[in-house]
PDB file of N, CA and C in Angstrom:
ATOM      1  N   UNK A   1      46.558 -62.257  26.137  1.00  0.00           N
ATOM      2  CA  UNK A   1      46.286 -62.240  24.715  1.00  0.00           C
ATOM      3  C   UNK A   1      47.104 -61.120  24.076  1.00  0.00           C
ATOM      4  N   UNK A   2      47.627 -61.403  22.998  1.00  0.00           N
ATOM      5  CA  UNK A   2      48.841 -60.388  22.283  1.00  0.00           C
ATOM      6  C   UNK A   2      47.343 -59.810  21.567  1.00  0.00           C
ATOM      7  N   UNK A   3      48.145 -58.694  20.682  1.00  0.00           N
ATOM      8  CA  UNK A   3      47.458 -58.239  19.587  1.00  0.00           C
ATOM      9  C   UNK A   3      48.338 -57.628  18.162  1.00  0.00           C
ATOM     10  N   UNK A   4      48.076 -58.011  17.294  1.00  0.00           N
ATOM     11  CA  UNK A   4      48.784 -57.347  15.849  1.00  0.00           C
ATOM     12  C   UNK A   4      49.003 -55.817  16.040  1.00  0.00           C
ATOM     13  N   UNK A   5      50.262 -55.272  15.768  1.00  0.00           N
ATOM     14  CA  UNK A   5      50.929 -54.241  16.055  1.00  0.00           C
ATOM     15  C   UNK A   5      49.999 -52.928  14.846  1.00  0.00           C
ATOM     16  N   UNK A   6      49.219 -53.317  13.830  1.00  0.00           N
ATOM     17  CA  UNK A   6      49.208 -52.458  12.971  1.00  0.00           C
ATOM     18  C   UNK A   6      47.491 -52.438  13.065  1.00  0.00           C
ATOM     19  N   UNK A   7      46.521 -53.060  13.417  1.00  0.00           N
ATOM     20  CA  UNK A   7      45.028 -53.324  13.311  1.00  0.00           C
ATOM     21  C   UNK A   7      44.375 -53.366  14.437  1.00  0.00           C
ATOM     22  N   UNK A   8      45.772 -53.766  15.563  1.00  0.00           N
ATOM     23  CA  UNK A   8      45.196 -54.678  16.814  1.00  0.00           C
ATOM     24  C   UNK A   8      44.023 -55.737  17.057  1.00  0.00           C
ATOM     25  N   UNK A   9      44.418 -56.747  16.117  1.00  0.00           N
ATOM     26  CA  UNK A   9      43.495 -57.873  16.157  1.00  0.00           C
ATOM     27  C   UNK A   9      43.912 -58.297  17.381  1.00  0.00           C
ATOM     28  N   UNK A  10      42.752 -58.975  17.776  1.00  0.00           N
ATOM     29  CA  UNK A  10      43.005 -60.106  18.808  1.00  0.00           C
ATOM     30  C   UNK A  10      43.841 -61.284  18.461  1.00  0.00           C
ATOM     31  N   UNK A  11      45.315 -61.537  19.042  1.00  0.00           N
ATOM     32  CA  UNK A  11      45.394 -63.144  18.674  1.00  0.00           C
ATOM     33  C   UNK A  11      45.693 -63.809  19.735  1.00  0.00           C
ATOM     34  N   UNK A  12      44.915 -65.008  20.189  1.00  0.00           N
ATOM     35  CA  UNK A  12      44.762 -65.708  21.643  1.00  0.00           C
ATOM     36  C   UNK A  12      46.224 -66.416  21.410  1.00  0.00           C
ATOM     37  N   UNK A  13      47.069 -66.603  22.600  1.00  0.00           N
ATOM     38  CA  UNK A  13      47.718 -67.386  22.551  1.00  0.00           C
ATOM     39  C   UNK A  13      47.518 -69.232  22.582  1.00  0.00           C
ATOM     40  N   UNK A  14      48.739 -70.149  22.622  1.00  0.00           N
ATOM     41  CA  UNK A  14      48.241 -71.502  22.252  1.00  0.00           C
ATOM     42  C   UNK A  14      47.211 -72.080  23.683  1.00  0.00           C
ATOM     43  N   UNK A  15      47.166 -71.137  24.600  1.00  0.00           N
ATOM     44  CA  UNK A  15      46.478 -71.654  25.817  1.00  0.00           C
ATOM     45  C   UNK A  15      45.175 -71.035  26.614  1.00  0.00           C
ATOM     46  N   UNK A  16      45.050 -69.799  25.591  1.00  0.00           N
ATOM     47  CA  UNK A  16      43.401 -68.990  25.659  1.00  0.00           C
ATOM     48  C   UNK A  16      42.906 -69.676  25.275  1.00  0.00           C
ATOM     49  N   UNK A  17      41.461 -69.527  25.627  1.00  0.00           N
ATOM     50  CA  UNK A  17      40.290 -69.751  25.113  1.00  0.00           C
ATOM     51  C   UNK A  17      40.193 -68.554  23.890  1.00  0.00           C
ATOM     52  N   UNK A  18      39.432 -69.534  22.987  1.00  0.00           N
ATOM     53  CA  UNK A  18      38.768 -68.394  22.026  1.00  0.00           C
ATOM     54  C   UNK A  18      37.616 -68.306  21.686  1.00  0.00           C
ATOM     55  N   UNK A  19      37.103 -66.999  21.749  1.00  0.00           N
ATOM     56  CA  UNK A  19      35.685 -66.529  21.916  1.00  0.00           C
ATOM     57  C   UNK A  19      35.286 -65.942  20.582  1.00  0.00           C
ATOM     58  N   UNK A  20      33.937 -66.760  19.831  1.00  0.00           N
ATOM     59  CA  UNK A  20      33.710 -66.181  18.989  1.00  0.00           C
ATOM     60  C   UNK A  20      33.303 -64.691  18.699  1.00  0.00           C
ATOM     61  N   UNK A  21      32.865 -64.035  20.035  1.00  0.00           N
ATOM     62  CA  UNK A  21      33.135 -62.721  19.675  1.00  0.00           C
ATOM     63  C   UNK A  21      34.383 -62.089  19.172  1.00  0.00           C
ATOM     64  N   UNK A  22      35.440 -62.446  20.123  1.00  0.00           N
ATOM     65  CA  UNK A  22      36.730 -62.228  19.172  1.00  0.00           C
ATOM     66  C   UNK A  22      36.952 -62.338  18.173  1.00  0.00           C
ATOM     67  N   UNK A  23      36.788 -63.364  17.527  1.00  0.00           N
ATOM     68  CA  UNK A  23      36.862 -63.984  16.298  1.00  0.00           C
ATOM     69  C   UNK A  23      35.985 -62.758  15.250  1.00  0.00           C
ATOM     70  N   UNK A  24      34.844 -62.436  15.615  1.00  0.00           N
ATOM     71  CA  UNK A  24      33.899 -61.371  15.041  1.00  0.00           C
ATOM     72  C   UNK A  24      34.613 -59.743  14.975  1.00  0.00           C
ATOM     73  N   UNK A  25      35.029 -59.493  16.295  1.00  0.00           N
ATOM     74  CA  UNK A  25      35.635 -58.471  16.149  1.00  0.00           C
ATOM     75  C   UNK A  25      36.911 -58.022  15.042  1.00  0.00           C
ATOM     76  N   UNK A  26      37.801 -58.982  15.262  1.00  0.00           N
ATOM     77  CA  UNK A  26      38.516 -59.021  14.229  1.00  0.00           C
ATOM     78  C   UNK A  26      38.065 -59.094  12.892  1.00  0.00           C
ATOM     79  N   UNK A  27      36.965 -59.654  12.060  1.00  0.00           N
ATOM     80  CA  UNK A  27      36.885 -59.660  11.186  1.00  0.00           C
ATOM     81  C   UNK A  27      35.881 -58.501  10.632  1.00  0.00           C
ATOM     82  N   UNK A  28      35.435 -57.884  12.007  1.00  0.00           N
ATOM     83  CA  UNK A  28      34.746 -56.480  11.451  1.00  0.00           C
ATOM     84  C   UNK A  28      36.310 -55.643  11.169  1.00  0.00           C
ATOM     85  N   UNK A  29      36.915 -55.335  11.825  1.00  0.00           N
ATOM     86  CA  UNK A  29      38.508 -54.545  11.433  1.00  0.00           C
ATOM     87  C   UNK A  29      38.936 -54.709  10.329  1.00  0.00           C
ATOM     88  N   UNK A  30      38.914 -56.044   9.942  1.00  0.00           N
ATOM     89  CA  UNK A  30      39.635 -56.543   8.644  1.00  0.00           C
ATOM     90  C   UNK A  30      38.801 -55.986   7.645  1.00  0.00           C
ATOM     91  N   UNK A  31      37.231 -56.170   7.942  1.00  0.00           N
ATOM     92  CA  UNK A  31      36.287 -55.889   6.696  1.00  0.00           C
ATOM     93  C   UNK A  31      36.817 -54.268   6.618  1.00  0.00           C
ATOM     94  N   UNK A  32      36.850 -53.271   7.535  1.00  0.00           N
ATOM     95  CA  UNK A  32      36.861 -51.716   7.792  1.00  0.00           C
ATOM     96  C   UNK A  32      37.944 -51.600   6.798  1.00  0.00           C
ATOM     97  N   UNK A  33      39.002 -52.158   7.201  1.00  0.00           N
ATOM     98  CA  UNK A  33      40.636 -51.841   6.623  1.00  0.00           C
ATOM     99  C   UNK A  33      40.224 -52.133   5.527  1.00  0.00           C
ATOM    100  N   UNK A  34      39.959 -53.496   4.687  1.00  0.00           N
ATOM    101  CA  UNK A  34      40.036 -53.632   3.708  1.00  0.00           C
ATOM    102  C   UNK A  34      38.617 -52.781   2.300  1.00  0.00           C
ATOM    103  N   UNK A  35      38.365 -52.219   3.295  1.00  0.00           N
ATOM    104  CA  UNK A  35      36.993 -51.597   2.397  1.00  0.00           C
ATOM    105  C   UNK A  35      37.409 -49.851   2.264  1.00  0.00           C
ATOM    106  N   UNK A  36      38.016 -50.026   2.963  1.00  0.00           N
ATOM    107  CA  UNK A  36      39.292 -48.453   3.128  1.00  0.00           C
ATOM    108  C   UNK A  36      39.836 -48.645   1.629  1.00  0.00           C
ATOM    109  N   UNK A  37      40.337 -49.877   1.716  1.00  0.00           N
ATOM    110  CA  UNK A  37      41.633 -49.349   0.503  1.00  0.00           C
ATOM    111  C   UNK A  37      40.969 -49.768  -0.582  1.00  0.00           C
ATOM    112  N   UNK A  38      39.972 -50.658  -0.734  1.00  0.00           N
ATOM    113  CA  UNK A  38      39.105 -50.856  -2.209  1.00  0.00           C
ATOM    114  C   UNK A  38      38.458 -49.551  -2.425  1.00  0.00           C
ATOM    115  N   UNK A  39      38.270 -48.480  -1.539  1.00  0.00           N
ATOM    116  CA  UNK A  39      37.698 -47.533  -2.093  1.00  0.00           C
ATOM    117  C   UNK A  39      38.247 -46.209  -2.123  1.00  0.00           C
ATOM    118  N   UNK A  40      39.779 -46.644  -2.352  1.00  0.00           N
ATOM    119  CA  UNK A  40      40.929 -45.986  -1.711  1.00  0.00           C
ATOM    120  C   UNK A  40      40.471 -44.034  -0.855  1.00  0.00           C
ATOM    121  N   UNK A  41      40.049 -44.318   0.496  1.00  0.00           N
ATOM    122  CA  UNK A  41      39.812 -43.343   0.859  1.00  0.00           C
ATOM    123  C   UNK A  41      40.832 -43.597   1.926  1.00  0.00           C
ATOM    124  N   UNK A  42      41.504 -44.442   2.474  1.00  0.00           N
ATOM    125  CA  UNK A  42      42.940 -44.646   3.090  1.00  0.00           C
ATOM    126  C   UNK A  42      43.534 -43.610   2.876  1.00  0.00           C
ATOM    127  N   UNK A  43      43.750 -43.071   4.781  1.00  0.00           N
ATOM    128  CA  UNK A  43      45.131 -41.823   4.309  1.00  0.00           C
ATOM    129  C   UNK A  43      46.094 -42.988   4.548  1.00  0.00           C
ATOM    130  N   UNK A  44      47.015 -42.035   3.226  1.00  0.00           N
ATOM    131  CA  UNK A  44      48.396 -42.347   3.423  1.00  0.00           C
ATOM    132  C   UNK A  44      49.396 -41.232   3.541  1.00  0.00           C
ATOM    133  N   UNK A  45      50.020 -41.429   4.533  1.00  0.00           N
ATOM    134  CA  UNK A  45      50.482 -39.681   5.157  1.00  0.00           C
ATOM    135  C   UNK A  45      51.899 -39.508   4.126  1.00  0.00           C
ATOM    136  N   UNK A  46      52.759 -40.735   3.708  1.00  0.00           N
ATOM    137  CA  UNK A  46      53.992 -40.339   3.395  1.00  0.00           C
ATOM    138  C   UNK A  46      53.717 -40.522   1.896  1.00  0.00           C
ATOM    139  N   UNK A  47      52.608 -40.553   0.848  1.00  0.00           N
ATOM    140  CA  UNK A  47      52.365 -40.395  -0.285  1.00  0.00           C
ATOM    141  C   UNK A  47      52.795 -38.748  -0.889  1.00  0.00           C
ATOM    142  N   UNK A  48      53.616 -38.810  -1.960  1.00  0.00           N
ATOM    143  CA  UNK A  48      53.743 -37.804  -2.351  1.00  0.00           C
ATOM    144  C   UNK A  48      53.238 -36.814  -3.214  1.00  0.00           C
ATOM    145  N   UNK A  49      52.168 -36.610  -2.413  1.00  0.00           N
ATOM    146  CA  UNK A  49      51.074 -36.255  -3.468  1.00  0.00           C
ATOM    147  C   UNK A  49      50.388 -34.998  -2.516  1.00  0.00           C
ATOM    148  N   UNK A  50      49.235 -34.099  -2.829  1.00  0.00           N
ATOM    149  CA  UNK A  50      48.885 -33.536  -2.034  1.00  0.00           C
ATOM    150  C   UNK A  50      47.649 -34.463  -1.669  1.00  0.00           C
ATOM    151  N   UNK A  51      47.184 -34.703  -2.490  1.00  0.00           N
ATOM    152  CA  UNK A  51      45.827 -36.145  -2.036  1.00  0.00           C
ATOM    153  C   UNK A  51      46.448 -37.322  -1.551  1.00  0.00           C
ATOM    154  N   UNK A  52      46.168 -37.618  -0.257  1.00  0.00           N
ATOM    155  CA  UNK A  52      46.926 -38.751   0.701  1.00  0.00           C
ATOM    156  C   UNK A  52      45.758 -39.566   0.389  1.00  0.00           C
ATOM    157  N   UNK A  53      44.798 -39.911   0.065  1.00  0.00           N
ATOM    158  CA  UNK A  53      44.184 -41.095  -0.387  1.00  0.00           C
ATOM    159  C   UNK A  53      45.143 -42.047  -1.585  1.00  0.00           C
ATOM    160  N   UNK A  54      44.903 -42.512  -1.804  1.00  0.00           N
ATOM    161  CA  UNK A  54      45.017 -43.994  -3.149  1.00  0.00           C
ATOM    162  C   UNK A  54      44.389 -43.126  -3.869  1.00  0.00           C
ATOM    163  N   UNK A  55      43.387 -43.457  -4.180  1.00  0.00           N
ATOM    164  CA  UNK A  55      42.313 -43.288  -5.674  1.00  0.00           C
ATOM    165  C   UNK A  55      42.880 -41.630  -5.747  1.00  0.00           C
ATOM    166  N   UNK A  56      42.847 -40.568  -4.698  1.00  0.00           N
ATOM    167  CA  UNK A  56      42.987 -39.492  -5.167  1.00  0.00           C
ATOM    168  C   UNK A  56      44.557 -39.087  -5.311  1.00  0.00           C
ATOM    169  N   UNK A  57      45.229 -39.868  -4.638  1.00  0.00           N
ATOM    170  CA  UNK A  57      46.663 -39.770  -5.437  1.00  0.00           C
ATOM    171  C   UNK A  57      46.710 -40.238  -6.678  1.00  0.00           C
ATOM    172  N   UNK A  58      46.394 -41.108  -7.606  1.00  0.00           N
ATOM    173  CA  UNK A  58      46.381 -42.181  -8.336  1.00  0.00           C
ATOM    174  C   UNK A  58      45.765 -40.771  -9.913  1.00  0.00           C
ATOM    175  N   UNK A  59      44.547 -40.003  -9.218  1.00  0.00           N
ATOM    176  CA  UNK A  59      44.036 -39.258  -9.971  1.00  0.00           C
ATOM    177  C   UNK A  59      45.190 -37.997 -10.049  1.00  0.00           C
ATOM    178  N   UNK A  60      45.917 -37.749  -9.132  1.00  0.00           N
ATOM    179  CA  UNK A  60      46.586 -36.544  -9.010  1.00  0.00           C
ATOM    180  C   UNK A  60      47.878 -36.648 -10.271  1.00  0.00           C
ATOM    181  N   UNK A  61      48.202 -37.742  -9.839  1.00  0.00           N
ATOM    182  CA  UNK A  61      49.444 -38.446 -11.088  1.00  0.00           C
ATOM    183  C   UNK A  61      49.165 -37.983 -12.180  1.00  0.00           C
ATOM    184  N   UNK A  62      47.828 -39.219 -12.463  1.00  0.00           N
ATOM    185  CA  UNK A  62      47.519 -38.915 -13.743  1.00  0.00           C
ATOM    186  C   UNK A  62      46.774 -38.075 -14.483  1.00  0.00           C
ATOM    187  N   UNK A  63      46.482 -36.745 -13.831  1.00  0.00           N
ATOM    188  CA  UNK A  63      46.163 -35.300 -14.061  1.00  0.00           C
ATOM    189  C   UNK A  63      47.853 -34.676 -14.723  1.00  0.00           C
ATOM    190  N   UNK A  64      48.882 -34.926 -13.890  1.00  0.00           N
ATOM    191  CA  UNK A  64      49.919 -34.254 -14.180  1.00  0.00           C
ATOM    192  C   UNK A  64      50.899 -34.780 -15.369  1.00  0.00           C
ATOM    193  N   UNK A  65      50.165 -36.546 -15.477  1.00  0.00           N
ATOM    194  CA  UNK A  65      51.208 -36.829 -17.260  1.00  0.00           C
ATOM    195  C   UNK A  65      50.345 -36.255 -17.930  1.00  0.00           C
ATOM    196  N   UNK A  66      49.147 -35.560 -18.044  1.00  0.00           N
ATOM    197  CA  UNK A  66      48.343 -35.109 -19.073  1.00  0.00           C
ATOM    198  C   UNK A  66      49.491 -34.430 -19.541  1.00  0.00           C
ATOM    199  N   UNK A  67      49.527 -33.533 -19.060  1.00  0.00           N
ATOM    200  CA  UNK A  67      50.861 -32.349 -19.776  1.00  0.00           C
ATOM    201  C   UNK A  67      51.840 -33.308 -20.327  1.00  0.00           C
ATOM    202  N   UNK A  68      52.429 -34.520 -19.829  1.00  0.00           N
ATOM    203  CA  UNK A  68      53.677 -34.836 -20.831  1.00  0.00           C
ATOM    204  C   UNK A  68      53.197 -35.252 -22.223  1.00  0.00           C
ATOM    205  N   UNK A  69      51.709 -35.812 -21.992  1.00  0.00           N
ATOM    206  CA  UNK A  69      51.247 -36.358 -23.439  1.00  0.00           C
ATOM    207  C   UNK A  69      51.571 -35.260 -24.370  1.00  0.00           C
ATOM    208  N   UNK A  70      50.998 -34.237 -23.740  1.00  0.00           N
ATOM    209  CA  UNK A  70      50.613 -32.628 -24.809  1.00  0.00           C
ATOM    210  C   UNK A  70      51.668 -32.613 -24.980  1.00  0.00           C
ATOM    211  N   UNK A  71      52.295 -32.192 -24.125  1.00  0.00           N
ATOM    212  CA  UNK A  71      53.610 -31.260 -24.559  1.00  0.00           C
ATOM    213  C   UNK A  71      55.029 -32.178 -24.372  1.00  0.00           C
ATOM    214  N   UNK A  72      55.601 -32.829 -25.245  1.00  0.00           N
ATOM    215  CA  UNK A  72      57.056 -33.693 -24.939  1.00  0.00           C
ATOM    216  C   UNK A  72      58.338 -32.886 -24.607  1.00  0.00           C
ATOM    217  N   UNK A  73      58.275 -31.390 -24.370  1.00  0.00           N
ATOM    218  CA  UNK A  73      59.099 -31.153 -23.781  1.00  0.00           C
ATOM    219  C   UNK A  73      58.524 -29.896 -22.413  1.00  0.00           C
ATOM    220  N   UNK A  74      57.838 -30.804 -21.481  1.00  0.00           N
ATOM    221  CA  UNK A  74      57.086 -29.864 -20.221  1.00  0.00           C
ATOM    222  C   UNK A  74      58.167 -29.149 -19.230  1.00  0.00           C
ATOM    223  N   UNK A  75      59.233 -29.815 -19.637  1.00  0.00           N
ATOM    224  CA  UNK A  75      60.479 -29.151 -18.346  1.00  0.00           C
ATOM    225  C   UNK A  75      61.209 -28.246 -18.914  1.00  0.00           C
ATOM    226  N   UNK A  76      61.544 -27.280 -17.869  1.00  0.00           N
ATOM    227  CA  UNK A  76      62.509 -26.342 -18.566  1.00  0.00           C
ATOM    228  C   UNK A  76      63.849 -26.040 -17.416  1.00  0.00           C
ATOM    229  N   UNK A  77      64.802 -25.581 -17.498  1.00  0.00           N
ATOM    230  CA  UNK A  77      66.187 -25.433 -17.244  1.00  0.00           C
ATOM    231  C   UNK A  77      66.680 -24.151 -17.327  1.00  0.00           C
ATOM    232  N   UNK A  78      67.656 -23.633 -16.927  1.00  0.00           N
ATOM    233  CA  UNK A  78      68.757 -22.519 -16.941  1.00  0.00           C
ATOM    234  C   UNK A  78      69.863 -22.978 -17.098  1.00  0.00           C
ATOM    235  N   UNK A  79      70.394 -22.097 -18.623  1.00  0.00           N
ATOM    236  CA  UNK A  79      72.030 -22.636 -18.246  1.00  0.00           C
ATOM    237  C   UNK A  79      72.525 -21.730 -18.834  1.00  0.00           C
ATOM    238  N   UNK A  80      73.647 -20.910 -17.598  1.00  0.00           N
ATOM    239  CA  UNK A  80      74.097 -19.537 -18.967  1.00  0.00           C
ATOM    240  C   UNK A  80      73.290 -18.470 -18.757  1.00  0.00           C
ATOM    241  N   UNK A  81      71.972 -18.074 -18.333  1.00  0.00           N
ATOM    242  CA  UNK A  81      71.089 -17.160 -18.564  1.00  0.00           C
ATOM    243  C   UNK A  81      70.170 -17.766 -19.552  1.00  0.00           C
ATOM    244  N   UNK A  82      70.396 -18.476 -20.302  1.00  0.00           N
ATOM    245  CA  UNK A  82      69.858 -19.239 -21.546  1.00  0.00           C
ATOM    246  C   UNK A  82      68.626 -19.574 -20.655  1.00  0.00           C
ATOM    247  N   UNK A  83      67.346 -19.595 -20.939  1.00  0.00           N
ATOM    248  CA  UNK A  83      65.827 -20.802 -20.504  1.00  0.00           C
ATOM    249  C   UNK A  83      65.791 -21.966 -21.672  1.00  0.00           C
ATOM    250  N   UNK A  84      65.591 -23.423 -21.166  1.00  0.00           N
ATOM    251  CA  UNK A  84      65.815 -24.242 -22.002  1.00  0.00           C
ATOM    252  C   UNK A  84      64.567 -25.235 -21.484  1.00  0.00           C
ATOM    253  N   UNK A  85      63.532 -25.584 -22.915  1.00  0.00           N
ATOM    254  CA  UNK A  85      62.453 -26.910 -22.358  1.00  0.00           C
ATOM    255  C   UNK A  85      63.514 -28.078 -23.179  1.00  0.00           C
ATOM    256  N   UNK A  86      62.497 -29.258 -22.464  1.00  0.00           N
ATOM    257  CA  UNK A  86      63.638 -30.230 -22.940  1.00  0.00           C
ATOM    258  C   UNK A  86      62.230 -31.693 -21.976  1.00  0.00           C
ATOM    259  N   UNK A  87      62.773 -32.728 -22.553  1.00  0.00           N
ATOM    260  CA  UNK A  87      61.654 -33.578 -22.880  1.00  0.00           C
ATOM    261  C   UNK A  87      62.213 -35.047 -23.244  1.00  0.00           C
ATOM    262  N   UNK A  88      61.255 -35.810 -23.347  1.00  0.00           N
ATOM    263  CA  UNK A  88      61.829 -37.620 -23.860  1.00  0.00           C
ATOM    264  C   UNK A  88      60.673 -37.614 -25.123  1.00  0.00           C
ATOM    265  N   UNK A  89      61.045 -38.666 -25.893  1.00  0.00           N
ATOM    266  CA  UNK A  89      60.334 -39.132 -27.092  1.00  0.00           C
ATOM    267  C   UNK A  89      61.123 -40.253 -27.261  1.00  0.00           C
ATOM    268  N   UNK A  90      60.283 -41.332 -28.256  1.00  0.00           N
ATOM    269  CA  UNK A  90      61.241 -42.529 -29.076  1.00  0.00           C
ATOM    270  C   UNK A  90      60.548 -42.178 -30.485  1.00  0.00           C
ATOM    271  N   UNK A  91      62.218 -42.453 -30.929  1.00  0.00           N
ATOM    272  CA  UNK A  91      61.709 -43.048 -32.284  1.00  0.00           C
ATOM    273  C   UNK A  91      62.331 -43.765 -32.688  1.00  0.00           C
ATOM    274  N   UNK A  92      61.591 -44.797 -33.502  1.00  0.00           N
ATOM    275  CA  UNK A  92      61.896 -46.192 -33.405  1.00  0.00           C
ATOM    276  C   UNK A  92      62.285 -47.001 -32.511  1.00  0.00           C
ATOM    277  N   UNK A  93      61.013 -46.779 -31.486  1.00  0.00           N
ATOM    278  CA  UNK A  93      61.342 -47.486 -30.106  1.00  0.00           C
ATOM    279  C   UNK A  93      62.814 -47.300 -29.517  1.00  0.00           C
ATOM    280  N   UNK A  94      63.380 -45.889 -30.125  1.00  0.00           N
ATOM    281  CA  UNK A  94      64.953 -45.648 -28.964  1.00  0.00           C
ATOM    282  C   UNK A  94      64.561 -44.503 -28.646  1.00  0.00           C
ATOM    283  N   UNK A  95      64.675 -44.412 -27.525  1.00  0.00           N
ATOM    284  CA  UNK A  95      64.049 -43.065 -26.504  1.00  0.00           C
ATOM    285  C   UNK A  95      64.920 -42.103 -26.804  1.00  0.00           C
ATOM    286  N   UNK A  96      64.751 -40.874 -26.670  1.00  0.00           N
ATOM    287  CA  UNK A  96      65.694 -39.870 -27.314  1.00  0.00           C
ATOM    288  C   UNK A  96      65.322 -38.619 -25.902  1.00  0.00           C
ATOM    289  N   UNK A  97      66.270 -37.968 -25.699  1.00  0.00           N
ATOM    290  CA  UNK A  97      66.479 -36.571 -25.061  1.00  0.00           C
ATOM    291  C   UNK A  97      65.977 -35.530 -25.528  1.00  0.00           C
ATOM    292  N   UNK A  98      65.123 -34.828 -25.576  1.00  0.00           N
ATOM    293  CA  UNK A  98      65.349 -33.620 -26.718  1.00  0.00           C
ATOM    294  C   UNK A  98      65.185 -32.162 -25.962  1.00  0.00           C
ATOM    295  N   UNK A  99      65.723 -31.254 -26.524  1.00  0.00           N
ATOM    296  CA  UNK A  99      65.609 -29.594 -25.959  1.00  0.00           C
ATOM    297  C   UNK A  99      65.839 -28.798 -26.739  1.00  0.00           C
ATOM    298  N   UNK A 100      65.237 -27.926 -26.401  1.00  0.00           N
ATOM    299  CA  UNK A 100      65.563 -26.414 -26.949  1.00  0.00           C
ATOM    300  C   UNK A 100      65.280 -24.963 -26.694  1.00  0.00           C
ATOM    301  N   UNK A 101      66.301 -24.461 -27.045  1.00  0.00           N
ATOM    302  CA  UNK A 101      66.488 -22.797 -26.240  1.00  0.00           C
ATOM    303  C   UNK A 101      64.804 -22.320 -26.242  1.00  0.00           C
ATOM    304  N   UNK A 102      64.285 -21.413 -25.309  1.00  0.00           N
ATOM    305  CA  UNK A 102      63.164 -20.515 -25.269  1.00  0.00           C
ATOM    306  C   UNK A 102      63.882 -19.563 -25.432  1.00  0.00           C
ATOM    307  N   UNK A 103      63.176 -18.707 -27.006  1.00  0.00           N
ATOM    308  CA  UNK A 103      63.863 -17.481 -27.191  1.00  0.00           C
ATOM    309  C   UNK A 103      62.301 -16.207 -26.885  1.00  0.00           C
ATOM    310  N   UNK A 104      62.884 -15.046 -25.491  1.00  0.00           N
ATOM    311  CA  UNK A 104      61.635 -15.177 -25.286  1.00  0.00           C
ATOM    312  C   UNK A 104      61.162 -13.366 -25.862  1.00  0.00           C
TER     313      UNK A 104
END
């Protein structure tokens, strides 16, 4: 009997017998996995986030556009010695660049 490389389900080949316990086992795994990610407590190791869950990556994101709402220009730069924030906006639905020197 093989098994799925990522869950390790059971899958009988065309000349096993199949046992409804098998059949059960597998679908307790499936229920586990899939009740993982509906409640996104799933690590996910290569998420770039410091919260490797779903739901708490998902929250981490959108903790950090708070600031772009507030503030449209949250980034800042060096050029010259110069400190520079600088930011996106549209107007009239054409997205625009914008910056300017921090005089400090």
């Amino acid at each position: 009997m093989e098994h799925t490389p990522n869950l390790g389900l059971k899958k009988p080949g065309l000349t096993d017998n199949i046992l409804i316990s098998d059949i059960n086992e597998n679908m307790d795994v499936l229920d586990a996995a899939v009740s993982e990610l509906q409640q996104g407590t799933k690590e996910i190791p290569d998420l770039e986030t410091e919260d490797k869950t779903m739901s708490g990556a998902i929250n981490e994101v959108k903790s950090d556009m708070k600031g772009h709402v507030i503030d449209p220009m949250p980034h800042m730069f060096v050029d010259n010695g110069k400190t520079y924030r600088w930011g996106f906006r549209t107007v009239n639905g054409e997205p625009q660049i914008i910056s300017e020197e921090v005089i400090e």
